[in-house]
Protein backbone atom coordinates (compact mmCIF):
# COMPACT_ATOMS: atom_id res chain seq x y z
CA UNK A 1 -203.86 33.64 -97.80
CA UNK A 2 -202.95 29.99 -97.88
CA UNK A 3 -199.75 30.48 -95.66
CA UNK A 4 -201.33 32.79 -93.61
CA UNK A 5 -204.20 30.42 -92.19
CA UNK A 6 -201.31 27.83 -91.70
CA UNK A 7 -198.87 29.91 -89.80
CA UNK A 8 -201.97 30.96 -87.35
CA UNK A 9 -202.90 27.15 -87.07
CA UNK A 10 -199.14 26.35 -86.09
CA UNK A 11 -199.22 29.77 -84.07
CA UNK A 12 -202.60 28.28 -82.32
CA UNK A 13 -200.99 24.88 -81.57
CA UNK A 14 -197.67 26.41 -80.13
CA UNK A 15 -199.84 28.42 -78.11
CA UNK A 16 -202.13 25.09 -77.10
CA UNK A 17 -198.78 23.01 -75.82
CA UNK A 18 -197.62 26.32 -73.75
CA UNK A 19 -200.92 26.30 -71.81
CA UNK A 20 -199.93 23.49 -69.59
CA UNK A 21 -195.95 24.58 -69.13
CA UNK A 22 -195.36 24.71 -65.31
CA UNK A 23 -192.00 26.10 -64.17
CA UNK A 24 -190.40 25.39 -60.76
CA UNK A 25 -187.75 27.67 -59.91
CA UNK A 26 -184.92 28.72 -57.31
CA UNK A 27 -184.66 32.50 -57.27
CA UNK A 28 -181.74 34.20 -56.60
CA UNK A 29 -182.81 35.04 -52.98
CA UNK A 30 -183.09 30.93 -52.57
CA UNK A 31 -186.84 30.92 -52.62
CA UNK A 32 -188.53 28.16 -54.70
CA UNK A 33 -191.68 29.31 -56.58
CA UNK A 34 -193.83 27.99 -59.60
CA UNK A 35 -194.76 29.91 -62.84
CA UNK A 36 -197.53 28.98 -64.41
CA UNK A 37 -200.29 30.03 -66.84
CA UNK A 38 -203.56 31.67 -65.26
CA UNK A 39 -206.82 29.88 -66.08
CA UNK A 40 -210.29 30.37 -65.24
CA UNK A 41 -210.27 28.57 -61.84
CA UNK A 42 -207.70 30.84 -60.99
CA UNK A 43 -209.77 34.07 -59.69
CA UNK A 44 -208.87 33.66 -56.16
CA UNK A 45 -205.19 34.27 -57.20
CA UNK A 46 -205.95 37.27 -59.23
CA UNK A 47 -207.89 38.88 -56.44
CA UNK A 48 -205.27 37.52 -53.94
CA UNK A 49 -202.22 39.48 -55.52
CA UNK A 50 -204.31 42.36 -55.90
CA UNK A 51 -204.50 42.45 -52.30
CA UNK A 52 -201.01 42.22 -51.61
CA UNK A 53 -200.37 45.64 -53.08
CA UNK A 54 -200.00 48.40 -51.62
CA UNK A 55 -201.55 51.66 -52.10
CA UNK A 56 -198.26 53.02 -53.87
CA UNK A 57 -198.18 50.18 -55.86
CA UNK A 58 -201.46 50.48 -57.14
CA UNK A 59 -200.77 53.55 -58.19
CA UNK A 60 -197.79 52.86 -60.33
CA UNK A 61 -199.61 49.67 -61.73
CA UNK A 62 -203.05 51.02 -61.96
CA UNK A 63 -202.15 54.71 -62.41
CA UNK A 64 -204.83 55.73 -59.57
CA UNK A 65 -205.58 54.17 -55.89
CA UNK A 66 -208.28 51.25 -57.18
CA UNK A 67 -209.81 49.57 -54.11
CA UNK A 68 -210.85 46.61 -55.95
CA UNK A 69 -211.17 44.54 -58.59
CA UNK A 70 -214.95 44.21 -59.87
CA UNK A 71 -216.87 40.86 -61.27
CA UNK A 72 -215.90 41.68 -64.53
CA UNK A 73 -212.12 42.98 -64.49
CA UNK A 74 -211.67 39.15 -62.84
CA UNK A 75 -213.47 37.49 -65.42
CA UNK A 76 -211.43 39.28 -68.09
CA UNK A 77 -208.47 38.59 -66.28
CA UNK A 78 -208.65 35.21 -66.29
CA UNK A 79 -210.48 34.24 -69.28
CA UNK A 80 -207.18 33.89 -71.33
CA UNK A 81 -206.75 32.27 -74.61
CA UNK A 82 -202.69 32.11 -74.27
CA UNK A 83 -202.39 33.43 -77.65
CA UNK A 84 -203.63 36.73 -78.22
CA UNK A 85 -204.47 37.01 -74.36
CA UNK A 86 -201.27 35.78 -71.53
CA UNK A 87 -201.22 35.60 -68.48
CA UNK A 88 -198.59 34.07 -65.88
CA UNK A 89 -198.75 33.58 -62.61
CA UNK A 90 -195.93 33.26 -59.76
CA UNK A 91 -196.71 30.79 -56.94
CA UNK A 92 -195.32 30.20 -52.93
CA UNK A 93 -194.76 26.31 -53.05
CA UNK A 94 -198.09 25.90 -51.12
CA UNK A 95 -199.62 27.73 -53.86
CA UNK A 96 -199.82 31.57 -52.30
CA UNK A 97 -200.23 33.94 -55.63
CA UNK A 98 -197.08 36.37 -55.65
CA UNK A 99 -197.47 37.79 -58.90
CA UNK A 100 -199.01 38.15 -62.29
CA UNK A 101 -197.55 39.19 -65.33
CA UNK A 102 -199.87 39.43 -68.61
CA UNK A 103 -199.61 40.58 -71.90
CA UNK A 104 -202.60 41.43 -74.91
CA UNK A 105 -202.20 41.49 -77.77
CA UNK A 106 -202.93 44.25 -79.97
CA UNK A 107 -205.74 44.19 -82.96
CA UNK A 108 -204.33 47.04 -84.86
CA UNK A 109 -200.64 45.81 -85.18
CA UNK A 110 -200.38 41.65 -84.60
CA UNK A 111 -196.17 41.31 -83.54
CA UNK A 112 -196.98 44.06 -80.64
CA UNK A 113 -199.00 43.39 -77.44
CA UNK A 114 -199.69 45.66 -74.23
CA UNK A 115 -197.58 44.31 -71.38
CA UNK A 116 -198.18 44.59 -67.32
CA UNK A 117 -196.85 43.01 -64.19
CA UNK A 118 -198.10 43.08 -60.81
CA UNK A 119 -196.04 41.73 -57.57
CA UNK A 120 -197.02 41.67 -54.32
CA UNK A 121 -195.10 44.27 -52.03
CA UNK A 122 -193.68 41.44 -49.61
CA UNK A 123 -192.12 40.08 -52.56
CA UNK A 124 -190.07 42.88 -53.75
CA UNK A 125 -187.14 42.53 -54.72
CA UNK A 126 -186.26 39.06 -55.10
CA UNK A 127 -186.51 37.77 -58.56
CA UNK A 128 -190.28 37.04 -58.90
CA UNK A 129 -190.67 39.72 -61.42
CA UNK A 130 -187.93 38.57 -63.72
CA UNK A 131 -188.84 35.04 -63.49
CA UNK A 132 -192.10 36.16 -64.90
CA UNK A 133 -191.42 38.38 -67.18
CA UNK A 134 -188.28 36.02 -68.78
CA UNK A 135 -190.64 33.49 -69.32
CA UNK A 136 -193.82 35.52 -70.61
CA UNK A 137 -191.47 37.19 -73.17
CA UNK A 138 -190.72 33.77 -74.43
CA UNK A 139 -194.22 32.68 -74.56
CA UNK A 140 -194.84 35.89 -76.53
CA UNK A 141 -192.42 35.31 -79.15
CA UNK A 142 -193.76 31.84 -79.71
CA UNK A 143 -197.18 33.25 -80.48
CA UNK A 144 -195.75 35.65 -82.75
CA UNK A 145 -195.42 39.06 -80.69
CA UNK A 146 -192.10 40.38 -81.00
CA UNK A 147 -193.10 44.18 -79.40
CA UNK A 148 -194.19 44.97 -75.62
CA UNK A 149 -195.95 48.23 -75.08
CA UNK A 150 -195.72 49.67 -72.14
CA UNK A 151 -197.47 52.54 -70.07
CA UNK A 152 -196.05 54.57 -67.19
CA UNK A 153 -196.73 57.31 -65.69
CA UNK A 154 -194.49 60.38 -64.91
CA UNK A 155 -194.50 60.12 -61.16
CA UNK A 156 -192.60 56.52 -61.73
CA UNK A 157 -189.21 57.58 -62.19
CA UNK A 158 -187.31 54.63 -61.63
CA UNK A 159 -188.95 52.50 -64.50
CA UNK A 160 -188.11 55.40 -67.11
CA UNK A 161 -184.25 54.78 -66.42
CA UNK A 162 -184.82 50.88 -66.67
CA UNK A 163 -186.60 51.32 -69.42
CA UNK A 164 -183.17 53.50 -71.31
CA UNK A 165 -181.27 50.31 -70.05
CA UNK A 166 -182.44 48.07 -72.52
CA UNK A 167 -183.28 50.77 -75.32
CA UNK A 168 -187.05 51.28 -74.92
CA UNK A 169 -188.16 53.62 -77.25
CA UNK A 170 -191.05 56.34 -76.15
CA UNK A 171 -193.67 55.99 -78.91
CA UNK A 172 -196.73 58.30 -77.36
CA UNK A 173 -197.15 60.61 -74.38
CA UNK A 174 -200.61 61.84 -73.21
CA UNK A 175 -201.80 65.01 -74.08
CA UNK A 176 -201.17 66.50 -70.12
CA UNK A 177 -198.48 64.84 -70.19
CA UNK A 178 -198.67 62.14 -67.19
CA UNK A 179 -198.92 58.65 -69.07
CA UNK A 180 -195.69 57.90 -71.54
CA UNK A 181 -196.01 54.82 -74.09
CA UNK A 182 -192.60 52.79 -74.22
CA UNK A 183 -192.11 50.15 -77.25
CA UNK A 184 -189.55 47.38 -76.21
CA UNK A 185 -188.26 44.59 -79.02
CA UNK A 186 -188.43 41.64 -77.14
CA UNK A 187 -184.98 39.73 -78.13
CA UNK A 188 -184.52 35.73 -78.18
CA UNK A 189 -182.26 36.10 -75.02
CA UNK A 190 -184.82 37.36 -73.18
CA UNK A 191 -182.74 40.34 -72.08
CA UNK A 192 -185.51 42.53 -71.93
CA UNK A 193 -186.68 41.10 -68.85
CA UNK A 194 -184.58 42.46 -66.25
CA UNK A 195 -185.46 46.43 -67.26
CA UNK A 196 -189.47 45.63 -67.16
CA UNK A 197 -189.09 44.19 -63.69
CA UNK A 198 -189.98 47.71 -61.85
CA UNK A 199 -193.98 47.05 -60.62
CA UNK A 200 -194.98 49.70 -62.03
CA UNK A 201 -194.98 48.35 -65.94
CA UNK A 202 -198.63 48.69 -66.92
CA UNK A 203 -202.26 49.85 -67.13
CA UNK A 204 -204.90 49.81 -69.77
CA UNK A 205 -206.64 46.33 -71.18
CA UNK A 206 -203.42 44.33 -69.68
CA UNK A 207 -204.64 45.74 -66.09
CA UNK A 208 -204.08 42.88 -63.55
């Protein structure tokens, strides 16, 4: 029990010095952004990549056309802990949000969180969803979570055959049949990343 509170405490203060990482980066397209982690004063960004989806987009993210986000979906989404709760989000160099990527953990099975990604649908296409997703899988496996879970519905066909790429395993479907549950290891070389890129990774308590 001894070793247990002291690999949380060390798990804690990895997860303390990651809260102020800031990344500035040159995409493949040549377009500068900044990764960072979300924080409370951050709702405007939330609600600002929300609004830069689009309606099929929503779908795929949200499995179903939401409209908006309410008081408390914003709160939760940016009341993070950056340990059990991450979120990262991808910045224009004057500060415009371009995406969010997230994960949370799970209670029932510590190494494994829920994992979802949102990027605007200007953005498309040119690296912003990697970026993220590189970097939150490295942030995960410093806080211990070694498993991303993610959900996707039938209709999204391309993330399915990402998914295969980088041998995500199917670990629940829903009972009609729409929603399937993917497990992904996450590796130390980050090679997950480029097969969870597809905007349409998420849903559930990782929404946003």
């Amino acid at each position: 029990m001894h070793n247990s509170h002291i690999h949380l405490d060390i798990a804690r203060q990895r997860a303390e010095a990651l809260r102020n990482e800031v990344h500035a980066l040159r995409l493949p397209s040549e377009h500068r952004i900044t990764i960072r982690p979300l924080t409370l004063r951050d709702r405007e960004i939330v609600t600002e990549v929300f609004a830069g989806l689009g309606l099929e987009s929503r779908i795929r993210r949200f499995h179903g056309p939401k409209k908006r986000l309410s008081r408390a979906e914003i709160r939760y989404l940016t009341e993070i802990d950056h340990h059990d709760h991450e979120a990262l989000a991808a910045l224009t160099r004057e500060g415009r949000g371009l995406g969010v990527a997230r994960f949370v953990r799970l209670h029932s099975r510590p190494d494994a969180a829920e994992v979802a990604i949102a990027v605007v649908d200007d953005w498309h296409g040119r690296g912003v969803g990697t970026a993220l997703m590189q970097l939150l899988g490295r942030r995960a496996r410093a806080v211990g979570v070694t498993h991303f879970t993610a959900a996707v519905t039938t209709e999204n066909t391309a993330v399915p055959r990402l998914l295969k790429t980088i041998n995500a395993e199917v670990v629940h479907q829903s009972r009609r049949g729409t929603v399937v549950q993917y497990e992904i290891v996450i590796p130390p070389d980050d090679a997950s990343a480029d097969g969870l890129v597809a905007c349409g990774v998420g849903g559930g308590p990782a929404t946003g």
